[in-house]
Protein backbone atom coordinates (compact mmCIF):
# COMPACT_ATOMS: atom_id res chain seq x y z
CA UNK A 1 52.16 -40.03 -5.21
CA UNK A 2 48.85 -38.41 -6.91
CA UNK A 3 46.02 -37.58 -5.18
CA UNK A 4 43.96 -40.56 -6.27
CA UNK A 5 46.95 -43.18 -4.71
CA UNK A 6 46.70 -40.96 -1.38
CA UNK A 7 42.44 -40.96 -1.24
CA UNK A 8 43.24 -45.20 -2.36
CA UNK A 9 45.73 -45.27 1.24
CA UNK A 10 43.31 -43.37 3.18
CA UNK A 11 40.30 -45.51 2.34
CA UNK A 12 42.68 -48.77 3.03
CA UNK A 13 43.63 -47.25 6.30
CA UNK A 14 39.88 -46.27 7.11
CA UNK A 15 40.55 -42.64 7.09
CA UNK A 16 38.02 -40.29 6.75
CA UNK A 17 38.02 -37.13 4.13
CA UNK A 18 36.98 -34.37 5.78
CA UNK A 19 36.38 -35.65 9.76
CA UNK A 20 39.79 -37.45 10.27
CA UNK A 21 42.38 -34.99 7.32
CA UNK A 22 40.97 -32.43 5.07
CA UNK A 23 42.44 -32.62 1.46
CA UNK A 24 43.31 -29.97 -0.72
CA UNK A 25 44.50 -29.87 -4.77
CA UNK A 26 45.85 -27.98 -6.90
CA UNK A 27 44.36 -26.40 -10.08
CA UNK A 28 40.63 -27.01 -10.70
CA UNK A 29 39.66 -29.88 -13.12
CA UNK A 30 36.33 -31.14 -13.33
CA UNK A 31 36.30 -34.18 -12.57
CA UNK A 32 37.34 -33.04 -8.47
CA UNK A 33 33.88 -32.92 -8.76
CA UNK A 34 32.86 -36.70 -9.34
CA UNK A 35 35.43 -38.17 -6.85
CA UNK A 36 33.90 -39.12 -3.57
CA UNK A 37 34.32 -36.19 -1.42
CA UNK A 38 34.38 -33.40 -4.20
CA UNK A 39 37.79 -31.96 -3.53
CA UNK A 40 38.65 -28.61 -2.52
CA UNK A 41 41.00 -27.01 -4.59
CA UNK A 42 43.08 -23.68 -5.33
CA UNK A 43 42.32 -22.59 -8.78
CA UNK A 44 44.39 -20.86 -11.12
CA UNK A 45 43.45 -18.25 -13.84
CA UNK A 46 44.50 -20.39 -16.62
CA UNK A 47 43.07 -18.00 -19.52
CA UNK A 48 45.00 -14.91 -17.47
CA UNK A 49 48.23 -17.22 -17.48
CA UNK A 50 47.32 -18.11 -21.23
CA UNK A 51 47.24 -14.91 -22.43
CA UNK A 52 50.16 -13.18 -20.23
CA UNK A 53 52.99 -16.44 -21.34
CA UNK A 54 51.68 -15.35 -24.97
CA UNK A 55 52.46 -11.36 -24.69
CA UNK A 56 55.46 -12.07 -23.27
CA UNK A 57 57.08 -14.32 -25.55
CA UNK A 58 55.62 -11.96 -28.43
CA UNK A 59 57.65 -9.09 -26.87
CA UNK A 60 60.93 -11.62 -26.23
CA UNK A 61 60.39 -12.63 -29.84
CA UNK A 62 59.74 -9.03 -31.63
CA UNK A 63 61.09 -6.57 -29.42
CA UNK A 64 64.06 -8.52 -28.10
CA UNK A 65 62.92 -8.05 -24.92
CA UNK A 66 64.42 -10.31 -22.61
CA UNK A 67 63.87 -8.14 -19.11
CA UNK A 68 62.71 -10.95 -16.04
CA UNK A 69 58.92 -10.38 -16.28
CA UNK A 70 57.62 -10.93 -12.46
CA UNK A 71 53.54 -11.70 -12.38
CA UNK A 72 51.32 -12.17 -9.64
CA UNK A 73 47.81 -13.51 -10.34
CA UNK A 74 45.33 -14.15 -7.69
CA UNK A 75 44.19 -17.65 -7.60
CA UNK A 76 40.69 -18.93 -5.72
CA UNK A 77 40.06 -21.22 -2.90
CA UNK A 78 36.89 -23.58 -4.25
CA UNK A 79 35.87 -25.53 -0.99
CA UNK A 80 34.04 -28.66 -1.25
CA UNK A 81 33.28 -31.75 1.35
CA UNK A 82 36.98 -32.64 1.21
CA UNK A 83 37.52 -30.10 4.32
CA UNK A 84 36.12 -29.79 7.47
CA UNK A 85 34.42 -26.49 8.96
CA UNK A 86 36.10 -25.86 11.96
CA UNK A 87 34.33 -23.19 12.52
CA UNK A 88 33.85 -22.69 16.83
CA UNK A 89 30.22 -22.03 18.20
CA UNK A 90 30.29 -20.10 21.45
C-alpha cells in the first residue's frame, strides 16, 4: 500500500491527518507539497548518494577494488501539517 491508498482509507474512515495519526514519508518529492496535508518527510541527500555510488563503482571498476564500502549520510526531518505538535504547555 502507497501513501496515497493509506491518506484514500483514512479519509473513507474519517480520520484526521495530523489530530487523529500523524503521517510521515520517505524521501522528499515535490509534490508532498500539493497533497492535502503537505506531508512530512525524511529527506535524503540524493546528489551526496549520486556522487558517492559513482566513486565507488569507478574505484570497483579501475582499481579492482572490491573492499565493502560502509556510508553514513545524514538525512533531514522536513515537518509539515501531516504531524501534530505535541508539544506540552505548563
Amino acid at each position: 500500500m502507497d501513501f496515497s491508498e493509506a491518506l484514500k482509507a483514512m479519509k473513507e474512515e474519517k480520520v484526521q491527518i495530523p489530530n487523529d495519526i500523524s503521517l510521515i514519508t520517505f524521501d522528499d518529492n515535490p509534490y508532498l507539497n500539493y497533497i492535502e496535508p503537505p506531508l512530512t518527510c525524511i529527506s535524503q541527500p540524493v546528489e551526496d548518494i549520486c556522487k558517492i555510488s559513482v566513486k565507488i563503482l569507478l574505484s570497483k571498476i579501475l582499481n579492482n577494488d572490491n573492499t565493502p564500502k560502509n556510508v553514513l549520510l545524514k538525512t533531514t526531518l522536513n515537518i509539515k501539517s501531516s504531524v501534530k505538535n505535541l508539544s506540552f504547555q505548563s
